[in-house]
C-alpha atoms as a PDB file:
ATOM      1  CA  UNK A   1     -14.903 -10.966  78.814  1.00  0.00           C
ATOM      2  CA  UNK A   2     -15.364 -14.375  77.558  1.00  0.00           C
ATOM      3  CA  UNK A   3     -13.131 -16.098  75.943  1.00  0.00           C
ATOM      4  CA  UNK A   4     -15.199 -17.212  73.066  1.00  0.00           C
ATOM      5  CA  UNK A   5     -16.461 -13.682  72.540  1.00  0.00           C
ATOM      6  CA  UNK A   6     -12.591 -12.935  71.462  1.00  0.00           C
ATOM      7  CA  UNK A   7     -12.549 -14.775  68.189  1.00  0.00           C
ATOM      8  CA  UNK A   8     -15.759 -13.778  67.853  1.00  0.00           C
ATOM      9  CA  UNK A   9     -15.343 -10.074  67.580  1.00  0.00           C
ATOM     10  CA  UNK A  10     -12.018 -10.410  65.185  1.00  0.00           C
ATOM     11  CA  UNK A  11     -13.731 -12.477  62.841  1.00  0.00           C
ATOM     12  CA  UNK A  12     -16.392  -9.799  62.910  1.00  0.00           C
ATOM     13  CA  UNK A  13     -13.933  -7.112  62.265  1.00  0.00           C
ATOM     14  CA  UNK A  14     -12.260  -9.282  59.772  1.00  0.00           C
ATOM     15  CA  UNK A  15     -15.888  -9.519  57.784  1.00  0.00           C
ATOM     16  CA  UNK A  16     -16.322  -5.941  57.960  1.00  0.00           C
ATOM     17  CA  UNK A  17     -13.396  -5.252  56.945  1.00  0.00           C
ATOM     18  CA  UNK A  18     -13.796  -7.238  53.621  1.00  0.00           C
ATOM     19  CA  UNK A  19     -17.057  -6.128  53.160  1.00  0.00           C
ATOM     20  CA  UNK A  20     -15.740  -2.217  53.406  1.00  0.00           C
ATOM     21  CA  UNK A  21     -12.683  -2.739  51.241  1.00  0.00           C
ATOM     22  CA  UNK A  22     -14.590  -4.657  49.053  1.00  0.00           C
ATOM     23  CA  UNK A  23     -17.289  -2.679  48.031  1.00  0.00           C
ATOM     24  CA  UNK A  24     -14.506   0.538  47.537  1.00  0.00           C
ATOM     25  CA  UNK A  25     -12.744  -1.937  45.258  1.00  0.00           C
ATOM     26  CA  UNK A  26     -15.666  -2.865  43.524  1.00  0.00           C
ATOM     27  CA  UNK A  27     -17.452   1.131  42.889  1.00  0.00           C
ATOM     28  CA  UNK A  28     -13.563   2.078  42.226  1.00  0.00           C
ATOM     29  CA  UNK A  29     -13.253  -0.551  39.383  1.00  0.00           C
ATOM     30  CA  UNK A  30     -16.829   0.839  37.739  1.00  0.00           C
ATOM     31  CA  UNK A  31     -15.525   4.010  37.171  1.00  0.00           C
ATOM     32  CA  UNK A  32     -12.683   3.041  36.154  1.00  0.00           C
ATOM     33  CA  UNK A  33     -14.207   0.869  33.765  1.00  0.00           C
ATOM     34  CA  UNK A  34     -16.486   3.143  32.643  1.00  0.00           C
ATOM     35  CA  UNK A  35     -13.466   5.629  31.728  1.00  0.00           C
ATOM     36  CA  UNK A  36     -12.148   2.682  29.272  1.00  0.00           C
ATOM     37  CA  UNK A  37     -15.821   2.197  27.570  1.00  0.00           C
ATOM     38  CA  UNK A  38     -16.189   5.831  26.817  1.00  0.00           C
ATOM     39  CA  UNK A  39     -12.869   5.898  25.306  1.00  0.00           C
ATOM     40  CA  UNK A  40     -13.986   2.946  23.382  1.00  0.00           C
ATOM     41  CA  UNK A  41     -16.716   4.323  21.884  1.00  0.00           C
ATOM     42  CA  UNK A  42     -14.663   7.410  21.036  1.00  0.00           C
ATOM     43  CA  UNK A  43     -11.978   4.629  19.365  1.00  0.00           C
ATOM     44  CA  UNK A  44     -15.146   3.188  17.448  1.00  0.00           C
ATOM     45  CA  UNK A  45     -16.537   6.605  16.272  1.00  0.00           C
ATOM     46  CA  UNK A  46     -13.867   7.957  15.011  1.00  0.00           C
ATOM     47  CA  UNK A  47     -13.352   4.892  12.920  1.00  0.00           C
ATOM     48  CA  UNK A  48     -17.027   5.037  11.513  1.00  0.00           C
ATOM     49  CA  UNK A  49     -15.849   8.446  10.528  1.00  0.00           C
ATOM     50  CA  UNK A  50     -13.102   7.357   8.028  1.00  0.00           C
ATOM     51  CA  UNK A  51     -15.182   4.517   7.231  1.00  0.00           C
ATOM     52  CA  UNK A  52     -18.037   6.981   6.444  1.00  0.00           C
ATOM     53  CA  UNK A  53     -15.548   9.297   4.758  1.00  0.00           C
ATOM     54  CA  UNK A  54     -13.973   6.265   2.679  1.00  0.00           C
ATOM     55  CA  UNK A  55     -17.598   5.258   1.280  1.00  0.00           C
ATOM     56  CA  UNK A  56     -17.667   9.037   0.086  1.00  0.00           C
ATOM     57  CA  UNK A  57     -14.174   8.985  -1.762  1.00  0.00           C
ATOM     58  CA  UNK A  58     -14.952   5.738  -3.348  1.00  0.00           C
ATOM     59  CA  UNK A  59     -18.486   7.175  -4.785  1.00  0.00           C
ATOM     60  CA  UNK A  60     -16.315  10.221  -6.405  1.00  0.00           C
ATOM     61  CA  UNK A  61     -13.684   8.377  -7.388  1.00  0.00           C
ATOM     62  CA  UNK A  62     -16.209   5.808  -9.361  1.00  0.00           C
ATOM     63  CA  UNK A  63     -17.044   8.557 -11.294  1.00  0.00           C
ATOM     64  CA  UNK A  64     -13.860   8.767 -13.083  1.00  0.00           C
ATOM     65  CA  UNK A  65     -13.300   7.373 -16.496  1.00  0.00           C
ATOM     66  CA  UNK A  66     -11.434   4.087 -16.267  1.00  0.00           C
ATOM     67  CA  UNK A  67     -10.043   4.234 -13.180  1.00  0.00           C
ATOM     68  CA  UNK A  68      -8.805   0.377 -11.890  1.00  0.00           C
ATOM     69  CA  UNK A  69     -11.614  -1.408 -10.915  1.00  0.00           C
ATOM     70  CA  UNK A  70      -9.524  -3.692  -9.127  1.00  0.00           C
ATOM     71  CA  UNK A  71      -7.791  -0.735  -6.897  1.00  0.00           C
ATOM     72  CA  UNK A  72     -12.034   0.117  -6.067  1.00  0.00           C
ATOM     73  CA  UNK A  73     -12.894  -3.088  -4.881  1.00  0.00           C
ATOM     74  CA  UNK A  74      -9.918  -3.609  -2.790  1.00  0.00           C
ATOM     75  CA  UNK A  75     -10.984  -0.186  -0.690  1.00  0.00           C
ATOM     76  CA  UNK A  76     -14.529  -1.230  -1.107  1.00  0.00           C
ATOM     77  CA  UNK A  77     -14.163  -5.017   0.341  1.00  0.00           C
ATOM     78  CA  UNK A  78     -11.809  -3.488   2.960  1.00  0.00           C
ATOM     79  CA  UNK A  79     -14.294  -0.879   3.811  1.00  0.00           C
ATOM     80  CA  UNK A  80     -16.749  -3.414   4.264  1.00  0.00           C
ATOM     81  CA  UNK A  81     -14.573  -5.702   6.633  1.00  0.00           C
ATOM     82  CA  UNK A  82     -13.118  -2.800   8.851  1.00  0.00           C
ATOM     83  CA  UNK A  83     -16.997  -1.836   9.096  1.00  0.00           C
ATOM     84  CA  UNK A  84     -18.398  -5.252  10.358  1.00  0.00           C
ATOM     85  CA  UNK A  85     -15.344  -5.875  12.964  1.00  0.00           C
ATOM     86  CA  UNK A  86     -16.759  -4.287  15.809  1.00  0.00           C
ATOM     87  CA  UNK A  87     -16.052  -4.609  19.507  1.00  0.00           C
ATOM     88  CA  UNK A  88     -18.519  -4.635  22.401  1.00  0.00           C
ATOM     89  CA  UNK A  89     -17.487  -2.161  24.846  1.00  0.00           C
ATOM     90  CA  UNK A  90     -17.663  -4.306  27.962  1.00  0.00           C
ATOM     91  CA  UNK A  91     -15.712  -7.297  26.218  1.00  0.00           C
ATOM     92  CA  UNK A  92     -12.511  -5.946  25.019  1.00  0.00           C
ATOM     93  CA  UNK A  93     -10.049  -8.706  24.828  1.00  0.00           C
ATOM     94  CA  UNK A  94      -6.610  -8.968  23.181  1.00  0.00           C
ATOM     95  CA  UNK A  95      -7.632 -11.623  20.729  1.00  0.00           C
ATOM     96  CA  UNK A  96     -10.775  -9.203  19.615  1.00  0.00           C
ATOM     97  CA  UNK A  97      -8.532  -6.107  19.750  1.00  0.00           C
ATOM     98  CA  UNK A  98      -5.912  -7.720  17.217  1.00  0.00           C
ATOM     99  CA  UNK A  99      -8.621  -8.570  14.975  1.00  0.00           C
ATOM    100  CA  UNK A 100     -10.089  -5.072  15.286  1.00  0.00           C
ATOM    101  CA  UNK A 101      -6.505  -3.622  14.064  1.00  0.00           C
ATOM    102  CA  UNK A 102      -6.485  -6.054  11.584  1.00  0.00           C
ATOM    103  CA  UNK A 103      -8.975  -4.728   9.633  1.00  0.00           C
ATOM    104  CA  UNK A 104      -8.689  -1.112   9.767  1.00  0.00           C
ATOM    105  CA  UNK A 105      -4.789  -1.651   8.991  1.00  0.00           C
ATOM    106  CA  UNK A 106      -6.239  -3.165   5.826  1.00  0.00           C
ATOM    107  CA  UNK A 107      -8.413  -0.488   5.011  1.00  0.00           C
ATOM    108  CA  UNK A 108      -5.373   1.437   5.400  1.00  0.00           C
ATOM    109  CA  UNK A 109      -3.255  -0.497   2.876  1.00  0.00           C
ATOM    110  CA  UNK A 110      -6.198  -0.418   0.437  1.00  0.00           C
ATOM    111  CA  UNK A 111      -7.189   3.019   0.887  1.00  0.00           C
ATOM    112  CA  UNK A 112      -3.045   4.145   0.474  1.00  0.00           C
ATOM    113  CA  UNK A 113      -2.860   2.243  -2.641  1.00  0.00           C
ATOM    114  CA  UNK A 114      -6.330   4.076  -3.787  1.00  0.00           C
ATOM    115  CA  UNK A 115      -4.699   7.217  -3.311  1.00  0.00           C
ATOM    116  CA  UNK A 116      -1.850   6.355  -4.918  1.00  0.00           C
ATOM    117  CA  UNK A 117      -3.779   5.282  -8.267  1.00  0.00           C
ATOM    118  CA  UNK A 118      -5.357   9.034  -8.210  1.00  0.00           C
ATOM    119  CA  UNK A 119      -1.864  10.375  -9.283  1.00  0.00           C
ATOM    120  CA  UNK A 120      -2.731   9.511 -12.773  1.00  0.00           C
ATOM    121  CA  UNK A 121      -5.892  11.023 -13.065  1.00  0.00           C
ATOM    122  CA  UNK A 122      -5.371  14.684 -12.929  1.00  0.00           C
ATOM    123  CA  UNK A 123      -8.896  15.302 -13.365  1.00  0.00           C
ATOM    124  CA  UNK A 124      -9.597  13.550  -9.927  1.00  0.00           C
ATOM    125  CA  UNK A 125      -6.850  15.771  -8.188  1.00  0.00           C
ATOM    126  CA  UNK A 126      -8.818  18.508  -9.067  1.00  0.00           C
ATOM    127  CA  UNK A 127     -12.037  17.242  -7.993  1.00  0.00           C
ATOM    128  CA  UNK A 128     -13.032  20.050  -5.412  1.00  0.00           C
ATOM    129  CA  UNK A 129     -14.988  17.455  -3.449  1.00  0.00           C
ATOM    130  CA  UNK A 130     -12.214  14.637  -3.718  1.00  0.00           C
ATOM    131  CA  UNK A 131      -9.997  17.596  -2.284  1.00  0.00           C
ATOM    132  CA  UNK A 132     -12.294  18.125   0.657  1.00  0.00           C
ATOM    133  CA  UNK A 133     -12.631  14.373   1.240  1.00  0.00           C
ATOM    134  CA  UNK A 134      -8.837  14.079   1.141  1.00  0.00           C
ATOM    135  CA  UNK A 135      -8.862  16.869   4.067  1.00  0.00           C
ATOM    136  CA  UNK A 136     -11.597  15.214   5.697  1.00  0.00           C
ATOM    137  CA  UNK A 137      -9.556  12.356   6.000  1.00  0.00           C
ATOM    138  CA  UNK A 138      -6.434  13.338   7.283  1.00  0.00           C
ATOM    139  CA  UNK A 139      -8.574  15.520   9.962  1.00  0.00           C
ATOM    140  CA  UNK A 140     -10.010  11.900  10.624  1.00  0.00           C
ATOM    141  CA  UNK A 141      -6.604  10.314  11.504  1.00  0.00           C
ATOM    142  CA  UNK A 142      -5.608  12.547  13.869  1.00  0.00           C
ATOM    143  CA  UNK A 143      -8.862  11.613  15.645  1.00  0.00           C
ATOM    144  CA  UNK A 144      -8.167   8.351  15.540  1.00  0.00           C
ATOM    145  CA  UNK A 145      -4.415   8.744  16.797  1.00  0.00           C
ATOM    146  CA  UNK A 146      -6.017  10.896  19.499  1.00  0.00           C
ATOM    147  CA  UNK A 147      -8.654   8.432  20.952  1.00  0.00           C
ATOM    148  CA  UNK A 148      -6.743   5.585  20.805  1.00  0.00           C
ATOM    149  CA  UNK A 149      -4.153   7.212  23.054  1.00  0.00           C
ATOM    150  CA  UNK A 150      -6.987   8.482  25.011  1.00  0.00           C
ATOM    151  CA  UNK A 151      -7.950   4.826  24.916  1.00  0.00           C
ATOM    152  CA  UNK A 152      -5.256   3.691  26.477  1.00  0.00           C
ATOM    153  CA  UNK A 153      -4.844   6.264  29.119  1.00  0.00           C
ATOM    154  CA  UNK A 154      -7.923   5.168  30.520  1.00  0.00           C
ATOM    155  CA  UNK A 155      -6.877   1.222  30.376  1.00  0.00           C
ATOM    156  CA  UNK A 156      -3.468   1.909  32.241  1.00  0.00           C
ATOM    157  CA  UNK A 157      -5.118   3.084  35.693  1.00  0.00           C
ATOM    158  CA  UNK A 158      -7.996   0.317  35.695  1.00  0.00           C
ATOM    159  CA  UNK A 159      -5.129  -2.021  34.617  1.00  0.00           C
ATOM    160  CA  UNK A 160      -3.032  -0.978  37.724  1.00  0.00           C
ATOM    161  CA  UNK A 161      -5.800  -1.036  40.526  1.00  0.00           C
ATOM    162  CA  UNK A 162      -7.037  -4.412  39.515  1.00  0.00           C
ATOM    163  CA  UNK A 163      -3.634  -6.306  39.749  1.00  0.00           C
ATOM    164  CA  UNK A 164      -1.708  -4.792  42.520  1.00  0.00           C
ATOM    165  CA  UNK A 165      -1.839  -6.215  45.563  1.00  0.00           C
ATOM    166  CA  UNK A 166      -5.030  -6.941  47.626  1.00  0.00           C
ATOM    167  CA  UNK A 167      -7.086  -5.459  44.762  1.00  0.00           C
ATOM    168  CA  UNK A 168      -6.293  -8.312  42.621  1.00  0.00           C
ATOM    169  CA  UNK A 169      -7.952 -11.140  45.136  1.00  0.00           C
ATOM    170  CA  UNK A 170     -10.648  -8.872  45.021  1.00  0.00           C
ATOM    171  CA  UNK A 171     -10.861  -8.618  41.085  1.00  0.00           C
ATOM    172  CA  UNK A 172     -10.486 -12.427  41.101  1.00  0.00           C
ATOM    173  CA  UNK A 173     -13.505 -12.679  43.326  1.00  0.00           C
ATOM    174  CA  UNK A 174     -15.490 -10.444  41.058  1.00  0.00           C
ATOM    175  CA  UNK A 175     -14.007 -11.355  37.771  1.00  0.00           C
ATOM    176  CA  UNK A 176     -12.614  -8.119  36.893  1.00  0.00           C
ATOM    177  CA  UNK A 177      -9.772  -9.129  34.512  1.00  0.00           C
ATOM    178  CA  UNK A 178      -6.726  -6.518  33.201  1.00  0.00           C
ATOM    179  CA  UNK A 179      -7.671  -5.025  29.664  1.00  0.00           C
ATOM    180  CA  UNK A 180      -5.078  -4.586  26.363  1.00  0.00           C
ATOM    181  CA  UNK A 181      -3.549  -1.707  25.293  1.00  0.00           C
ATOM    182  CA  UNK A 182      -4.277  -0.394  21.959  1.00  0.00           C
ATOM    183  CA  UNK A 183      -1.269  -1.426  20.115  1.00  0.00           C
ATOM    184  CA  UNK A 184       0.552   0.685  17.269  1.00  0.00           C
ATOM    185  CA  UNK A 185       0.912  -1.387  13.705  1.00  0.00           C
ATOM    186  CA  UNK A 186       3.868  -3.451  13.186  1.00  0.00           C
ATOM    187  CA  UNK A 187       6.355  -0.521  12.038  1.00  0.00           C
ATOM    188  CA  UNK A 188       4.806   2.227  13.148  1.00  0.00           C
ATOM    189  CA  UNK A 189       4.016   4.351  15.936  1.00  0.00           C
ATOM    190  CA  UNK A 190       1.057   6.447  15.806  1.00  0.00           C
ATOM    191  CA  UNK A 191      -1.663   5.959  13.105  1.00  0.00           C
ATOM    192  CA  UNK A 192      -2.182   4.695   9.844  1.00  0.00           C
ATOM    193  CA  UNK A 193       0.220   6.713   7.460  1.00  0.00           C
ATOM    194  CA  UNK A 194      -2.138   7.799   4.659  1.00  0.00           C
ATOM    195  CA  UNK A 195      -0.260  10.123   2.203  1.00  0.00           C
ATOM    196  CA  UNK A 196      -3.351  13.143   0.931  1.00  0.00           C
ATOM    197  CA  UNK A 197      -0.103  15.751  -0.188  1.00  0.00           C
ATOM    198  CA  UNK A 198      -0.823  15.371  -4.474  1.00  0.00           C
ATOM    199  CA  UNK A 199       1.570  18.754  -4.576  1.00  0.00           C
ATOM    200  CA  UNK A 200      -1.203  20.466  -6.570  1.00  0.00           C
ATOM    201  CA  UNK A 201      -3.697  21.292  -3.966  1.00  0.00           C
ATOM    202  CA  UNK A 202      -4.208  25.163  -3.464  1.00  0.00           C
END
């Protein structure tokens, strides 16, 4: 065999090698990816939800006689923010994932406060469809609890095959980048705490 034929067949290998455990990389880290978006949109959906949900409560609760106007617009303005911070699915970054939390946890606050206010109007508390908005809503959490866990069960296997060791010179080559978790609030550990218990409902 010839001597220059040597090289020549290793560097061959070597090629097809890459090529092979390349392209397994690369279809492995689409699914994988494609897990996280799902999840995403689950994340996102359930968030309309509340949002969807809110707009409802705020409607009924409008119609009651003096109730703080100042209390409304707070949900209403936080409603609107929560609503217009969106994330595209295939550009999850920390920085866009903070200010994603950001807003709902505001909604939260403002929507807590709401609910708060409707102790003083027992007419309200026995709204019938303020009671089935209240349910609604707490139904609604546990969604959201639920997908963002699911969320970030799907990050922490992509997350794993794209920075151990060859995979990440691979996702360097092909810009796959790690993703972020979805992050509990500062204080808590599972979803906005939204208190519906008025001790009145039947």
């Amino acid at each position: 065999m010839k001597k220059w034929l040597v090289p020549l067949l290793v560097i061959g290998a070597l090629v097809i090698y890459a090529y092979s455990s390349g392209k397994g990389f690369y279809n492995s880290t689409i699914k994988l990816n494609e897990n996280i978006e799902e999840a995403w949109g689950n994340v996102q959906t359930a968030y309309q939800r509340r949002g969807d949900l809110i707009g409802n409560l705020v409607k009924t609760v409008q119609g009651a006689a003096d109730f703080e106007k100042s209390t409304l617009t707070d949900v209403i303005n936080a409603r609107a923010k929560a609503t217009q911070t969106t994330i595209n699915a295939g550009d999850i970054t920390p920085d866009k994932i903070a200010q994603f939390q950001q807003a709902q946890s505001g909604l939260s606050g403002a929507l807590s406060k709401l609910l708060v206010s409707v102790e003083r109007y027992p007419d309200l508390k026995a709204n019938q469809n303020f009671l089935k908005l209240q349910d609604e809503l707490a139904s609604t959490e546990n969604q959201i609890l639920t997908a963002r866990t699911r969320f970030n069960k799907a990050v922490k296997p992509y997350n794993n095959h794209v920075k151990s060791f060859p995979n990440n010179i691979f996702a360097g080559w092909f810009g796959f980048e790690d993703k972020p978790y979805f992050e509990a609030d500062p204080g808590k550990e599972n979803a906005p705490d939204v208190n519906f218990d008025f001790g009145n409902k039947k």
